[in-house]
C-alpha atoms as a PDB file:
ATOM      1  CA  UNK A   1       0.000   0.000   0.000  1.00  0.00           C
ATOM      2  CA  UNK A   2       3.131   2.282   0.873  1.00  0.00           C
ATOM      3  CA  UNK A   3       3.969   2.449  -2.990  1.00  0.00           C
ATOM      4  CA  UNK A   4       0.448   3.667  -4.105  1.00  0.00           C
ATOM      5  CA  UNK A   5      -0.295   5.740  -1.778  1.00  0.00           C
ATOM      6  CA  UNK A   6       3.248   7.288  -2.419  1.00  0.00           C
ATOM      7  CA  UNK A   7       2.195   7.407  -6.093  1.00  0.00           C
ATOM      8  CA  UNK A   8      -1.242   8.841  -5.291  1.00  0.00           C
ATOM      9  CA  UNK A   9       0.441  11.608  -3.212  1.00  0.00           C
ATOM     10  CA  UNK A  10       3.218  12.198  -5.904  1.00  0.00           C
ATOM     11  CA  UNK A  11      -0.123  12.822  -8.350  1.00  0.00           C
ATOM     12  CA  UNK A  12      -2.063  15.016  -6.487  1.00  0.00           C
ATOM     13  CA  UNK A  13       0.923  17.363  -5.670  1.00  0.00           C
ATOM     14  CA  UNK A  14       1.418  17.438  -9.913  1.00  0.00           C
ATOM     15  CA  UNK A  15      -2.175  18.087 -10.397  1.00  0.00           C
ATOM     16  CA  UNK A  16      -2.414  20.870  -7.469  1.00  0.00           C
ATOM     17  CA  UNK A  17       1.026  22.383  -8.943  1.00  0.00           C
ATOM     18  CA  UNK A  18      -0.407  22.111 -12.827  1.00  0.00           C
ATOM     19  CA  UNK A  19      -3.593  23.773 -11.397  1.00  0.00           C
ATOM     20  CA  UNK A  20      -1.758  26.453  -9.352  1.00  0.00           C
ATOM     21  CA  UNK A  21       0.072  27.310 -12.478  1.00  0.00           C
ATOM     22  CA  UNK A  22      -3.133  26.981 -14.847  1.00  0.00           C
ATOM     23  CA  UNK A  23      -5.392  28.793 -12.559  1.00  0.00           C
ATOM     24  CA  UNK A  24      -8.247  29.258 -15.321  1.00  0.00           C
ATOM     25  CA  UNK A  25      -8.334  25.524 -15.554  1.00  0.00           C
ATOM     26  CA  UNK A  26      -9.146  25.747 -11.741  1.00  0.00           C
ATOM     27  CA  UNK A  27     -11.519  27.614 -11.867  1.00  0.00           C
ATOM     28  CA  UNK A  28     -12.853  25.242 -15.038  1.00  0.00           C
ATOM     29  CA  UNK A  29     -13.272  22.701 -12.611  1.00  0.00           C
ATOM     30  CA  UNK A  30     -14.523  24.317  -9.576  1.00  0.00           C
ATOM     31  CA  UNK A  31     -16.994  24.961 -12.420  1.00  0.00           C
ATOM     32  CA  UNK A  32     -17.882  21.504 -13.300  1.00  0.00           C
ATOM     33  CA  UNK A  33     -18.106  20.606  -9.554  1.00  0.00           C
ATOM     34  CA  UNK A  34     -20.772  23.066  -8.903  1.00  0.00           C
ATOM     35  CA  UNK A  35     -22.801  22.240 -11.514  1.00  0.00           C
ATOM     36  CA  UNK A  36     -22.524  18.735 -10.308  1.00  0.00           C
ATOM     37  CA  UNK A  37     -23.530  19.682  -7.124  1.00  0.00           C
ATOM     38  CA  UNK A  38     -26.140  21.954  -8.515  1.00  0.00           C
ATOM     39  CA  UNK A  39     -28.146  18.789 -10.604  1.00  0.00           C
ATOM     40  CA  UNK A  40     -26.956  16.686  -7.277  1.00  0.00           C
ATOM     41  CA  UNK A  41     -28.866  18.810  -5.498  1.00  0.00           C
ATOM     42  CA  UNK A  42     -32.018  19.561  -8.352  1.00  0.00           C
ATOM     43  CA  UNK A  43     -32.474  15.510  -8.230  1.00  0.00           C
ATOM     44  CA  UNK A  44     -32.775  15.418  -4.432  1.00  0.00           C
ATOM     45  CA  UNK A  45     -35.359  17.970  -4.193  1.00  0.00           C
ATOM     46  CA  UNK A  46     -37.621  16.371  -6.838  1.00  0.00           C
ATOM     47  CA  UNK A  47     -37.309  13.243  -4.979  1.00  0.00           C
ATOM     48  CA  UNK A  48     -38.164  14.920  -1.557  1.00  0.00           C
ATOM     49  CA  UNK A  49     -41.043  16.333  -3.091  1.00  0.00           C
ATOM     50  CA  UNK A  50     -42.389  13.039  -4.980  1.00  0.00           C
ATOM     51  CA  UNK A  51     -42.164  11.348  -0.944  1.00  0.00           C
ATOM     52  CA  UNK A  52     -43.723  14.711   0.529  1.00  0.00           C
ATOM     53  CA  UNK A  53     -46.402  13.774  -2.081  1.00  0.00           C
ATOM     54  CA  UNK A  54     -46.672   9.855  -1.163  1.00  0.00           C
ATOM     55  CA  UNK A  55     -46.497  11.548   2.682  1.00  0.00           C
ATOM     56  CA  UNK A  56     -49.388  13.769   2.247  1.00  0.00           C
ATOM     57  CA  UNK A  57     -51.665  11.045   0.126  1.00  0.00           C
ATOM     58  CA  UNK A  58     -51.046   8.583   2.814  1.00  0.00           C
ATOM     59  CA  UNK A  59     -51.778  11.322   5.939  1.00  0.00           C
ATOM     60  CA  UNK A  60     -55.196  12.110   3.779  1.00  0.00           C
ATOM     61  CA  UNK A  61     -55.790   7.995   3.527  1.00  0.00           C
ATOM     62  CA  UNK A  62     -54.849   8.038   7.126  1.00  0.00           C
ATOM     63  CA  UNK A  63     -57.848  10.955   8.081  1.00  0.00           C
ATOM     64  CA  UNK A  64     -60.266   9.015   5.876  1.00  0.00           C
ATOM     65  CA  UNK A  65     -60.186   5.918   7.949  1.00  0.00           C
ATOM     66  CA  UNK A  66     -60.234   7.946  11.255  1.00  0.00           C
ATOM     67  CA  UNK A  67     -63.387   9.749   9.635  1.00  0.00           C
ATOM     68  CA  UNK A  68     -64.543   6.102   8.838  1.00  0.00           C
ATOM     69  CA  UNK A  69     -63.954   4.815  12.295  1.00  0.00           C
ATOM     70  CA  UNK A  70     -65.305   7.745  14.095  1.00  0.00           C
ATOM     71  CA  UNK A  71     -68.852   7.137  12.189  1.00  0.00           C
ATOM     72  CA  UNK A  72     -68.383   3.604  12.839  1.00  0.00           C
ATOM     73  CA  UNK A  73     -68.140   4.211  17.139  1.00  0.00           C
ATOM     74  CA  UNK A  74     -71.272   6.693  16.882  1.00  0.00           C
ATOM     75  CA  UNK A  75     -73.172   3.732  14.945  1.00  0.00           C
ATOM     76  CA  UNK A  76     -72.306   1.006  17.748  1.00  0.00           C
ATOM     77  CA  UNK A  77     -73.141   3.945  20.913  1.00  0.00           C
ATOM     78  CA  UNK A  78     -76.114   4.261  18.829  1.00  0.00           C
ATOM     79  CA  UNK A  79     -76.863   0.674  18.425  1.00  0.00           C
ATOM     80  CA  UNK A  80     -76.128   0.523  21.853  1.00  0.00           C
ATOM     81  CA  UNK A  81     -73.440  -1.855  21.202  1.00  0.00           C
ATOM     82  CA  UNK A  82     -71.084  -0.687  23.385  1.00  0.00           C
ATOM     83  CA  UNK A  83     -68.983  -3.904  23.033  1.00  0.00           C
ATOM     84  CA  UNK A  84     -67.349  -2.616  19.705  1.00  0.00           C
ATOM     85  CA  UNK A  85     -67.766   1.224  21.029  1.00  0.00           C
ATOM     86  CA  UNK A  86     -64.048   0.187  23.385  1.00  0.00           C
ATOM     87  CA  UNK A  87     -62.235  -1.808  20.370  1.00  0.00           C
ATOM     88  CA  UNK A  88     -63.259   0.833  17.715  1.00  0.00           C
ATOM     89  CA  UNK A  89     -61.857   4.314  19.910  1.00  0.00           C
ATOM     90  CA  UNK A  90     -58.695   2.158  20.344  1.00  0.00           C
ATOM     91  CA  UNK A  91     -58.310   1.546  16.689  1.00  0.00           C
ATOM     92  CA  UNK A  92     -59.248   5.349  16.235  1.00  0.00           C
ATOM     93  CA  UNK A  93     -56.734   6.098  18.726  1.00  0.00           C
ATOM     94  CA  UNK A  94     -53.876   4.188  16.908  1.00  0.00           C
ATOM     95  CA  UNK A  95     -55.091   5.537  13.670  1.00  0.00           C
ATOM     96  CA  UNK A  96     -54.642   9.611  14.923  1.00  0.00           C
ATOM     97  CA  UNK A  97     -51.064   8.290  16.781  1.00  0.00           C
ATOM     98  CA  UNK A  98     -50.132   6.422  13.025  1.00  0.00           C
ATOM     99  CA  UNK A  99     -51.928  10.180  11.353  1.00  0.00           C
ATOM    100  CA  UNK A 100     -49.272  12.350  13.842  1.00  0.00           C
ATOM    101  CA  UNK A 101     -46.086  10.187  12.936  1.00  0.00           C
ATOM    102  CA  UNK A 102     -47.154  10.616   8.972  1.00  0.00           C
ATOM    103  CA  UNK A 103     -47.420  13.915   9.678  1.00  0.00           C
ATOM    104  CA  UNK A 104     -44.605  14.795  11.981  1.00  0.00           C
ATOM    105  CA  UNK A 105     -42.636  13.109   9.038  1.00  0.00           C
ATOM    106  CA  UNK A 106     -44.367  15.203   6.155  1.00  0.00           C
ATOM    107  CA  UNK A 107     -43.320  18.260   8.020  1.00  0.00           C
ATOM    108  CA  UNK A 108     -39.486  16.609   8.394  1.00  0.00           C
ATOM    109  CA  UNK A 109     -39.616  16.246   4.732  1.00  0.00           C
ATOM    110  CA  UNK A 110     -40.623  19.693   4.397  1.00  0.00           C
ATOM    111  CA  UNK A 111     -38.055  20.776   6.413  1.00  0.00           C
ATOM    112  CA  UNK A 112     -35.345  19.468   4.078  1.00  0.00           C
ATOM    113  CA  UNK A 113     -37.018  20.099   0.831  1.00  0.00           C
ATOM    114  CA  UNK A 114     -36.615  24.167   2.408  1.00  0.00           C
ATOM    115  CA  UNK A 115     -32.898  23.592   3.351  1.00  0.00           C
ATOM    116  CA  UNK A 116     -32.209  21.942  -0.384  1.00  0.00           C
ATOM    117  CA  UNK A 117     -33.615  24.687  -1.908  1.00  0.00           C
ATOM    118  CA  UNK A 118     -31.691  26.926   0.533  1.00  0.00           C
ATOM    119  CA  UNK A 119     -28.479  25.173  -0.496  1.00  0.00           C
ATOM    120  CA  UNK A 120     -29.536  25.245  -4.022  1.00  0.00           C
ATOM    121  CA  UNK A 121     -29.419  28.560  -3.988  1.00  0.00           C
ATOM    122  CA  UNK A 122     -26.481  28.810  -2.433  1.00  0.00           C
ATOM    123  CA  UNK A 123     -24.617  26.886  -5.274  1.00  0.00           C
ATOM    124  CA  UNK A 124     -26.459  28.953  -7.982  1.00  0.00           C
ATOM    125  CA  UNK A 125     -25.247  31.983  -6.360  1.00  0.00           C
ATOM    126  CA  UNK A 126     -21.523  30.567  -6.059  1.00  0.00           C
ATOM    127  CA  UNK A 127     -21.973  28.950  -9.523  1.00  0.00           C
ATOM    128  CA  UNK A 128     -22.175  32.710 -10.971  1.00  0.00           C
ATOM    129  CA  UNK A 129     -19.353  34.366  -9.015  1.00  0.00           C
ATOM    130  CA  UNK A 130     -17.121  31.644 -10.535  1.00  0.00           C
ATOM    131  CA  UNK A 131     -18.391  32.254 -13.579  1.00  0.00           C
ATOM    132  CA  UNK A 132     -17.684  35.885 -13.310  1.00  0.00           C
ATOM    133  CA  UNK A 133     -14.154  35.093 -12.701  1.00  0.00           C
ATOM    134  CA  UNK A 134     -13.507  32.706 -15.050  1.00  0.00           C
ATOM    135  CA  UNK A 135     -15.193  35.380 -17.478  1.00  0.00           C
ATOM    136  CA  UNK A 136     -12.546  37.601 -15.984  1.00  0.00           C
ATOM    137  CA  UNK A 137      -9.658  35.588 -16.129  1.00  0.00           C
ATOM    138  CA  UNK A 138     -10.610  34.108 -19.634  1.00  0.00           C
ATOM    139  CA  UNK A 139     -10.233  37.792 -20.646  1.00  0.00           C
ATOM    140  CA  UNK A 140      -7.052  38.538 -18.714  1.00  0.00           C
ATOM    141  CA  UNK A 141      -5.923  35.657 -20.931  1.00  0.00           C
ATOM    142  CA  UNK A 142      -7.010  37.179 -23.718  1.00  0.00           C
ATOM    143  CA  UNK A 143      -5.393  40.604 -23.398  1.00  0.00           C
ATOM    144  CA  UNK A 144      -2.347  38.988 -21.918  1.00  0.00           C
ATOM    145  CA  UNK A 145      -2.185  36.320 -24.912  1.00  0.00           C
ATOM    146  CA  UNK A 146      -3.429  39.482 -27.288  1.00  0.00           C
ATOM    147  CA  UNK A 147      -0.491  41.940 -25.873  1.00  0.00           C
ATOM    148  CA  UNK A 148       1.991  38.727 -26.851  1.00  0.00           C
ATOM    149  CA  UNK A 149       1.279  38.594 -29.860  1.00  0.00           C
ATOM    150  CA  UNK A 150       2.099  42.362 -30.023  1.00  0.00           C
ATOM    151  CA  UNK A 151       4.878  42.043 -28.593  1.00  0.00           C
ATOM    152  CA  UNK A 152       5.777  39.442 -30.920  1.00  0.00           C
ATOM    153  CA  UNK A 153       4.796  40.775 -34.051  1.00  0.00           C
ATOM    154  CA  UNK A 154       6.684  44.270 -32.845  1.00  0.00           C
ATOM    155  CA  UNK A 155       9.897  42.715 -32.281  1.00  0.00           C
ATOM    156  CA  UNK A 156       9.603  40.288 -35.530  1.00  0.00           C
ATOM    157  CA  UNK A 157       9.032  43.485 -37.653  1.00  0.00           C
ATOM    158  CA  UNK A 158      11.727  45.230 -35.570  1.00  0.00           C
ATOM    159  CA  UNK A 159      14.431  42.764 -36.153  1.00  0.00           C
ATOM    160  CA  UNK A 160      12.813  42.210 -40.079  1.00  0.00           C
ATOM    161  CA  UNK A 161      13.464  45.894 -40.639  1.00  0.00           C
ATOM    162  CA  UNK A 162      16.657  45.631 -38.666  1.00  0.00           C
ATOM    163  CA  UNK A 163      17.837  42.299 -40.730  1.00  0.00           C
ATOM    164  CA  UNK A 164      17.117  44.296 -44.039  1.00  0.00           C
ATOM    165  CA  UNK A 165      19.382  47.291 -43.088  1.00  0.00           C
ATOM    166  CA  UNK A 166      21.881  44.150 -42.830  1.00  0.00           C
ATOM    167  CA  UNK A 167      20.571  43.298 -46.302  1.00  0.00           C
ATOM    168  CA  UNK A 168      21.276  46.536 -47.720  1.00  0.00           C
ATOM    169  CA  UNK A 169      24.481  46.713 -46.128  1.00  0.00           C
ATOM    170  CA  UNK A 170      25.207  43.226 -47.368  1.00  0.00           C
ATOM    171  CA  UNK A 171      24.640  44.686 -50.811  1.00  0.00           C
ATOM    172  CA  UNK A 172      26.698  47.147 -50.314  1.00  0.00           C
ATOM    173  CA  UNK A 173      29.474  45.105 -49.799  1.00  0.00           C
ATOM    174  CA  UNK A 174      28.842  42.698 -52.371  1.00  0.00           C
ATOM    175  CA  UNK A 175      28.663  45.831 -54.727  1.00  0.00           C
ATOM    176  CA  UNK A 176      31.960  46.550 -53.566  1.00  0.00           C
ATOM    177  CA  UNK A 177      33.609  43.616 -53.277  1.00  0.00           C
ATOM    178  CA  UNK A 178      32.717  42.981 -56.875  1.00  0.00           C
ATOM    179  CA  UNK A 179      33.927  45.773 -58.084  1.00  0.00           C
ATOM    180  CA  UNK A 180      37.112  45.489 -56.108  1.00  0.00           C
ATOM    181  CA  UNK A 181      36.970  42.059 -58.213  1.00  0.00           C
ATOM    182  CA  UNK A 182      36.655  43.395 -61.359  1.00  0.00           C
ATOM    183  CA  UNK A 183      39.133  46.409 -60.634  1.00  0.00           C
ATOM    184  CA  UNK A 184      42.031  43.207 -59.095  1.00  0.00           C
ATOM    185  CA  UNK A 185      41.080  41.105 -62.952  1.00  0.00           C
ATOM    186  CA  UNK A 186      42.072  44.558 -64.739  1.00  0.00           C
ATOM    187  CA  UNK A 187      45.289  44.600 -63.405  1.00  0.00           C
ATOM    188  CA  UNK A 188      46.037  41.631 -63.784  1.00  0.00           C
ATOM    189  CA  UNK A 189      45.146  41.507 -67.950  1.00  0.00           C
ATOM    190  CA  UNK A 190      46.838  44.773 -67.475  1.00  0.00           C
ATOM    191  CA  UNK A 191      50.481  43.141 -67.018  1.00  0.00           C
END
């Protein structure tokens, strides 16, 4: 394990060092990670919300049989049967202890469906100050890449217009040297 881990370490510190250097590309993928977190985060509050739903229909399915149980204990004080009046309050009893638990759950799930859109939020917001500077710093590039290539082209035309004075004065020369040529072959058909 010594050796990987070793190897694992020796990669992170190149990939923090490339990113330190590269500090757009940083920002690229603080990017990515946010919008990650951002869907993450999207997907968790749609299913919150499709169990707040299931929650709710089951509290409502929960009040219907109370309602239906509540009828059903008048009918048998009524009837005068009050040996299914003591069984039917319990099971109304259990139902409105089963109807708080549903709800106090509902309400949980309510709770976090707020704090996901909270932190949704949150990541939207932090999403588009990233944004802003990698905007930023994609134009810094830009200007920095775009005063470069000035500086580039400058000192190529510079040392273009500074290599053709050599050119002329390497014509000169030549000129010269060919007629210093010409003047030494005279001489000699001269003797």
């Amino acid at each position: 394990m010594g050796l990987f881990d070793d190897f694992s370490r020796f990669l992170e510190d190149r990939l923090e060092e490339f990113l330190r250097k590269n500090p757009h590309l940083e920002l690229e993928m603080l990017l990515e990670q946010l919008r990650e977190q951002e869907e993450d985060t999207m997907k968790l509050i749609a299913d919150l919300q499709v169990q707040e739903k299931r929650s709710q229909d089951d509290i409502l399915a929960t009040a219907q049989e109370i309602q239906r149980w509540h009828i059903r204990i008048q009918k048998a004080k009524d009837a005068g049967r009050y040996d299914l009046v003591e069984p039917a309050q319990a099971r109304e009893d259990a139902l409105l202890r089963e109807g708080n638990q549903k709800w106090g759950q509902m309400q949980g799930l309510k709770d976090r469906i707020n704090q996901s859109q909270e932190l949704l939020t949150k990541i939207q917001q932090r999403r588009q100050e990233v944004q802003a500077k990698a905007t930023e710093a994609q134009k810094a590039r830009e200007k920095s890449q775009t005063q470069q290539r000035l500086q580039t082209d400058n000192w190529k035309s510079s040392s273009s217009s500074y290599y053709g004075k050599f050119d002329e004065l390497e014509e000169q020369f030549r000129s010269l040297e060919t007629q210093e040529e010409l003047e030494q072959m005279k001489r000699n058909m001269g003797k």
